[in-house]
Protein backbone atom coordinates (compact mmCIF):
# COMPACT_ATOMS: atom_id res chain seq x y z
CA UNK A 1 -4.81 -33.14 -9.35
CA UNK A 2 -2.80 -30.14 -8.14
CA UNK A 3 -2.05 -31.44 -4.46
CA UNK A 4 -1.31 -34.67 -6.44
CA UNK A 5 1.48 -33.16 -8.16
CA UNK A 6 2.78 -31.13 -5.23
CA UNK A 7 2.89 -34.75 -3.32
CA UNK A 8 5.04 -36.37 -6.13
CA UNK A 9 7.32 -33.32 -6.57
CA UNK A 10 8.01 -34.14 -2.97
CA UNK A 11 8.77 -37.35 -3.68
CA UNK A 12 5.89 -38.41 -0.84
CA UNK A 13 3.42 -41.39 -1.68
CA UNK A 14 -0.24 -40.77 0.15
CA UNK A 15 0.14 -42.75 2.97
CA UNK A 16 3.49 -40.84 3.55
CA UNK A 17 1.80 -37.66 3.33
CA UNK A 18 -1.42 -38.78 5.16
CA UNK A 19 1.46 -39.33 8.08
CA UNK A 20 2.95 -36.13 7.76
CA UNK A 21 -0.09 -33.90 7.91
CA UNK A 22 -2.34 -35.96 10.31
CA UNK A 23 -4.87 -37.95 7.64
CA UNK A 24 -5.13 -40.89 6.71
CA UNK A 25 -4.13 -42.63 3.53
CA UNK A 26 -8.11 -42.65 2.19
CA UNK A 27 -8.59 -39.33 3.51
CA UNK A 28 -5.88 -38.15 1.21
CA UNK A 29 -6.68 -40.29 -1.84
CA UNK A 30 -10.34 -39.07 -1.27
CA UNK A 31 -8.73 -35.41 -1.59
CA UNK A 32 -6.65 -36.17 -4.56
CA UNK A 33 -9.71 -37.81 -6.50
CA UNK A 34 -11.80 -35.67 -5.52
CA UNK A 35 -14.56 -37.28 -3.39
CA UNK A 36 -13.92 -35.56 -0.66
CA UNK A 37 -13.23 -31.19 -0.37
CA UNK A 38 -10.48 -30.38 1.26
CA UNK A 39 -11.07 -29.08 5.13
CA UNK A 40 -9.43 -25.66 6.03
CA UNK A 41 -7.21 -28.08 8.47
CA UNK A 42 -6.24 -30.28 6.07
CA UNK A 43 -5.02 -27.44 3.57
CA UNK A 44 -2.80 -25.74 6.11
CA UNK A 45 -1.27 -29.49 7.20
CA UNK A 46 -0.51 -29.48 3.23
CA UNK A 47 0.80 -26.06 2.45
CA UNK A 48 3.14 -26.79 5.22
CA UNK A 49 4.44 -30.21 4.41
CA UNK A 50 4.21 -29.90 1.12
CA UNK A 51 6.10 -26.19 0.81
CA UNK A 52 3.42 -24.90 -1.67
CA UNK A 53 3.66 -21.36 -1.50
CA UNK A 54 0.28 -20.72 -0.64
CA UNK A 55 -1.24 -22.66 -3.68
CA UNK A 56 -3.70 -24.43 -2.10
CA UNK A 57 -4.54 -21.92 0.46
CA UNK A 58 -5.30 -20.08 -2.82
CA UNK A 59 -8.10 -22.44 -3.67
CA UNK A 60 -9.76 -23.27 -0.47
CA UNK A 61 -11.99 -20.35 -0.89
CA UNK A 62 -13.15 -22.55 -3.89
CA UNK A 63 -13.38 -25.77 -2.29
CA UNK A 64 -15.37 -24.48 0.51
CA UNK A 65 -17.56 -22.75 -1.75
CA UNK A 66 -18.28 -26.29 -3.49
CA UNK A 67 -19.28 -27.71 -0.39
CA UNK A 68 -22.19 -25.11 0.14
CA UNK A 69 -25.76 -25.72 -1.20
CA UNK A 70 -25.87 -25.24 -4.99
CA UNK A 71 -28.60 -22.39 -5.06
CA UNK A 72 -26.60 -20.65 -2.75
CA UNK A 73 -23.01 -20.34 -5.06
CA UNK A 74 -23.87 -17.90 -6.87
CA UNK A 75 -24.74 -15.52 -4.50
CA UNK A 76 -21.89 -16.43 -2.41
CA UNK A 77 -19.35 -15.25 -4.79
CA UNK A 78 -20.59 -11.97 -4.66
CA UNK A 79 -20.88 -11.90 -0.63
CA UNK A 80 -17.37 -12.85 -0.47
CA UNK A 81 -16.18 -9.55 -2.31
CA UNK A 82 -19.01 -7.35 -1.40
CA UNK A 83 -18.16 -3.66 0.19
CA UNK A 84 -21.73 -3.93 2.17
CA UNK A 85 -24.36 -6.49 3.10
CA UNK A 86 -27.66 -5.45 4.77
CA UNK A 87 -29.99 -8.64 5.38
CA UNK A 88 -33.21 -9.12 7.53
CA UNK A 89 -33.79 -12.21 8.84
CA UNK A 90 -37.34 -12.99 10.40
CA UNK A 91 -36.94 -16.77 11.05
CA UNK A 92 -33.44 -17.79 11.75
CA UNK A 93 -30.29 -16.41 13.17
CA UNK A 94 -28.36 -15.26 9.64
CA UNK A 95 -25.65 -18.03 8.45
CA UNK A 96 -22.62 -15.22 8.99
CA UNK A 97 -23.96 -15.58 12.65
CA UNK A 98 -24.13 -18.79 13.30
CA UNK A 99 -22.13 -20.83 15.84
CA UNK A 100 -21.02 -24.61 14.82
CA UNK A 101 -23.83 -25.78 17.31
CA UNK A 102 -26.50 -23.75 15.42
CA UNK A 103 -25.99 -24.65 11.97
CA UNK A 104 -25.07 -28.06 12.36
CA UNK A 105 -28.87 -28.17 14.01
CA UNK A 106 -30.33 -26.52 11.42
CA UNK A 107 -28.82 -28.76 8.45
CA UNK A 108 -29.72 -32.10 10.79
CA UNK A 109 -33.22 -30.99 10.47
CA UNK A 110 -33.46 -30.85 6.96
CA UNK A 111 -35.59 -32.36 4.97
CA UNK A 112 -35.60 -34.54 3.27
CA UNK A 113 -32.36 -36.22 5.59
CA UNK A 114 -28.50 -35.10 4.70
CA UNK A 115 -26.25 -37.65 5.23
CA UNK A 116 -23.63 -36.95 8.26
CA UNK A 117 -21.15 -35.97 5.23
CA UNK A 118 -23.45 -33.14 3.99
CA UNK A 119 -24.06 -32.03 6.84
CA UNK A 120 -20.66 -31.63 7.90
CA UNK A 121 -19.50 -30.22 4.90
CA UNK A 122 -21.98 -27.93 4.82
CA UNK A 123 -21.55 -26.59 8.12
CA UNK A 124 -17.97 -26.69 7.65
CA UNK A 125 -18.80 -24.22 4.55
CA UNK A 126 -20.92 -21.62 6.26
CA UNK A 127 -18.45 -21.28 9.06
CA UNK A 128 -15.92 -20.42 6.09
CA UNK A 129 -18.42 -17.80 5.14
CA UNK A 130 -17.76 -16.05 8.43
CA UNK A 131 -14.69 -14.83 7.07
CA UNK A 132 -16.40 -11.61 5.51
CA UNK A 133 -16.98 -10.50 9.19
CA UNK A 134 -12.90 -9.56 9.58
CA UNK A 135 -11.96 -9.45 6.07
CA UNK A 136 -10.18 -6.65 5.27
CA UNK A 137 -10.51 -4.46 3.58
CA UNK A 138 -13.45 -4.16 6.14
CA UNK A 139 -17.34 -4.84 4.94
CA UNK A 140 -20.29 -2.69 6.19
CA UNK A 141 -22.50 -5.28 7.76
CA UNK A 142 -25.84 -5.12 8.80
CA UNK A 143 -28.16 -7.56 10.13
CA UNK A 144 -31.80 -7.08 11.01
CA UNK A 145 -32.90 -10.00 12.56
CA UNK A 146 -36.71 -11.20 14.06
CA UNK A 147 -37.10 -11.79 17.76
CA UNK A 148 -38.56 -14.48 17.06
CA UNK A 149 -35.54 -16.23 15.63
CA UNK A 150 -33.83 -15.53 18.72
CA UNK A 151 -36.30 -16.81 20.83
CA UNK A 152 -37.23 -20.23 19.19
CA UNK A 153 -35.04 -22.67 20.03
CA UNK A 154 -32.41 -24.71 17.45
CA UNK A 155 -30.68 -27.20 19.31
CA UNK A 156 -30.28 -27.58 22.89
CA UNK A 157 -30.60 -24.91 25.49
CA UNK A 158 -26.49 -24.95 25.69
CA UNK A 159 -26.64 -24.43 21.50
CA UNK A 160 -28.62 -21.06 22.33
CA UNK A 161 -26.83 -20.19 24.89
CA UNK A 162 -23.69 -20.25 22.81
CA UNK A 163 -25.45 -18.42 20.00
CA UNK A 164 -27.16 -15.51 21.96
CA UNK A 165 -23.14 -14.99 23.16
CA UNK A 166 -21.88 -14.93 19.69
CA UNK A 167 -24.33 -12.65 18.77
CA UNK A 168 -23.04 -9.81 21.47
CA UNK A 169 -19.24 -10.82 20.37
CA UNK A 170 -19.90 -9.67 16.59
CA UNK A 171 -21.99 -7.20 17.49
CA UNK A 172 -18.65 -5.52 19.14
CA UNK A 173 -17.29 -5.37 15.74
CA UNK A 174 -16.68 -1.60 14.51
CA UNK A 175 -18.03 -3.14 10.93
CA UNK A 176 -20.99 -4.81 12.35
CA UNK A 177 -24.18 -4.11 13.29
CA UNK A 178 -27.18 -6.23 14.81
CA UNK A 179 -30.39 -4.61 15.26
CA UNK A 180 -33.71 -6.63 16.69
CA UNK A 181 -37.21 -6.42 15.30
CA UNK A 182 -39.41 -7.12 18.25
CA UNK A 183 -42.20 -9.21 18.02
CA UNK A 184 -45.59 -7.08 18.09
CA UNK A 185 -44.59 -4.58 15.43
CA UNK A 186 -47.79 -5.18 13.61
CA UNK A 187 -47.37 -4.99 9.51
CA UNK A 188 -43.96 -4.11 8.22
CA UNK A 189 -41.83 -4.23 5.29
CA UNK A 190 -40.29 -7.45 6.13
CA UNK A 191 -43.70 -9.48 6.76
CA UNK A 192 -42.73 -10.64 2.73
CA UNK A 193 -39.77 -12.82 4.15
CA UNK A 194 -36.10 -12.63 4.39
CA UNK A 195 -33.70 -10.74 1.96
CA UNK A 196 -30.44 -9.27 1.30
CA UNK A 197 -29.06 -6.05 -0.19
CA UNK A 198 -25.51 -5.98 -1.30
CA UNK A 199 -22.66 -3.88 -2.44
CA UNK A 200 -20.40 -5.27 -5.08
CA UNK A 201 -16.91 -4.16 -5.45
CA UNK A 202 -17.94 -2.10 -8.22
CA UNK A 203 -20.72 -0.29 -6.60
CA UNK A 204 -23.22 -2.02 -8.00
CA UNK A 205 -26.09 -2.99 -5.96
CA UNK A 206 -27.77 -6.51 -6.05
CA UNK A 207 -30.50 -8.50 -4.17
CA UNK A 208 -31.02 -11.47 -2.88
CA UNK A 209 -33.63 -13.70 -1.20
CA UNK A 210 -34.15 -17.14 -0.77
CA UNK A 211 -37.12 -20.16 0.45
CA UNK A 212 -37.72 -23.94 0.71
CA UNK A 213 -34.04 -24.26 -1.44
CA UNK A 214 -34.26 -21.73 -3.74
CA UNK A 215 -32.15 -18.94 -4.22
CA UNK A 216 -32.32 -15.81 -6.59
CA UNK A 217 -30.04 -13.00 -7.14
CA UNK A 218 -31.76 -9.95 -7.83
CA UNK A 219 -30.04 -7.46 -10.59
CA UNK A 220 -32.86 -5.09 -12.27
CA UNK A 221 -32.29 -1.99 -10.63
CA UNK A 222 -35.69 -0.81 -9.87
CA UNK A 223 -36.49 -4.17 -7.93
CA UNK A 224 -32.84 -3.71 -5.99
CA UNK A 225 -34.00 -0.20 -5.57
CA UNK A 226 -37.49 -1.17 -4.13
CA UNK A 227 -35.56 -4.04 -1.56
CA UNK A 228 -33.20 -1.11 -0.14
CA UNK A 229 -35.99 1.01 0.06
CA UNK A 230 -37.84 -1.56 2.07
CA UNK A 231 -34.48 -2.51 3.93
CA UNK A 232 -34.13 1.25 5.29
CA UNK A 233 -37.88 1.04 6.61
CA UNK A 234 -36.85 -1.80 8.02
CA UNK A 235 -34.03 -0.28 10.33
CA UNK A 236 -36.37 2.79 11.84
CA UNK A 237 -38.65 -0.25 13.12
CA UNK A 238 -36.57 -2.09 15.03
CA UNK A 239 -34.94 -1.99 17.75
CA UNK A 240 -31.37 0.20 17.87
CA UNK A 241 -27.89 -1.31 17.80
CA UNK A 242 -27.72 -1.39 21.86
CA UNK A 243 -31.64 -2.01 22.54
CA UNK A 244 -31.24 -4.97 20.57
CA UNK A 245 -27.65 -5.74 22.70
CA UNK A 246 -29.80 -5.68 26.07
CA UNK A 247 -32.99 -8.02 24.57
CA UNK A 248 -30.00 -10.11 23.80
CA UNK A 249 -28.05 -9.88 27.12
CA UNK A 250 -31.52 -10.70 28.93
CA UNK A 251 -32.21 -13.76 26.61
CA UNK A 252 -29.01 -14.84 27.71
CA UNK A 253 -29.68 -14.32 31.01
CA UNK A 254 -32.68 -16.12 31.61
CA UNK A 255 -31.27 -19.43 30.80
């Protein structure tokens, strides 16, 4: 409704505006009606033609939030303001990691099928997500993650390739850290499955974890106490910041 009024204060039907901004006229009544969130592109195309002052830059954040999976949302809200994230991820390269190539992989093998929409809109979304690695003011990021996530292929050989790379560019980032278990640890902490410890903005701590679709925040403070605990065990067993760099670098170079 909103980008609906901003077109008629311009005095622009939607085929007029679909011309202005690069869409076309169903793209934009899909927009208006909404059937169809908003891309990032699409929002800047309208800010700009449409002289909105930043409106709907304003809600994009929202829009791309409503494109990721529902048991995710909640959680999301409070990654997008948090002040530190520490996850360990056994399985999978972590979704603030992941190149387009990677994710759009994972979400084609889902099952049951997405349609090509979902799966584009939810790739779309967790690239959005990626924001929280340069936001500033600056988040403490941590990421522990298994070698053999790295290892197992998703996608092609040229999908890794591009993901093992991406994985040495953030790992540049003063606010970013990426450590490798290595495979042969034996019994550790993180043999229970993936999870996340967080920082709100009001120093409060929360956890999170997540399997087969099914998300849950965790708030009592003696389980978020017990996931930290386990998260700090965690980081003396794997592999340092630039240990884990060099497994990485050789991955890379092998292909």
């Amino acid at each position: 409704m909103l980008l609906q009024h901003l077109r008629k204060r311009a005095g622009l039907n939607q085929q007029q505006l679909g011309d202005a901004i690069g869409y076309s006229l169903e793209q934009v009544a899909s927009v208006e009606q909404g059937r169809r969130p908003a891309k990032a592109a699409f929002t800047v195309a309208a800010e700009r033609v449409l002289e909105a002052s930043g409106v709907l830059d304003v809600l994009q954040d929202q829009v791309d939030r409503a494109k990721l999976p529902r048991f995710f949302r909640n959680f999301a809200l409070i990654e997008a303001e948090a002040v530190s994230r520490f996850s360990y991820d056994p399985l999978l390269v972590p979704g603030l990691l992941q190149t387009e190539g990677y994710a759009r992989a994972i979400f084609a093998g889902h099952c049951p099928p997405l349609s090509e929409e979902i799966i584009h809109q939810h790739t779309e979304a967790r690239l959005s997500r990626q924001k929280l690695l340069t936001r500033v003011p600056m988040a403490e990021l941590l990421f522990i993650i298994g070698e053999k996530a790295l290892r197992d292929p998703v996608g092609s050989s040229e999908v890794m390739r591009e993901q093992w790379q991406r994985l040495l560019e953030v790992n540049a980032l003063r606010n970013v850290e990426v450590q490798v278990m290595p495979a042969g640890r034996g019994f550790h902490p993180g043999k229970n499955g993936p999870f996340v410890v967080a920082e709100s903005k009001e120093h409060r701590q929360l956890g999170y974890f997540e399997s087969q679709g099914v998300g849950c925040v965790v708030q009592d403070p003696a389980d978020v106490s017990a996931f930290a605990l386990r998260y700090g065990k965690l980081r003396s067993q794997a592999l340092n910041v630039e240990e884990s760099a060099r497994l990485i670098e050789r991955l890379a170079g092998d292909t």
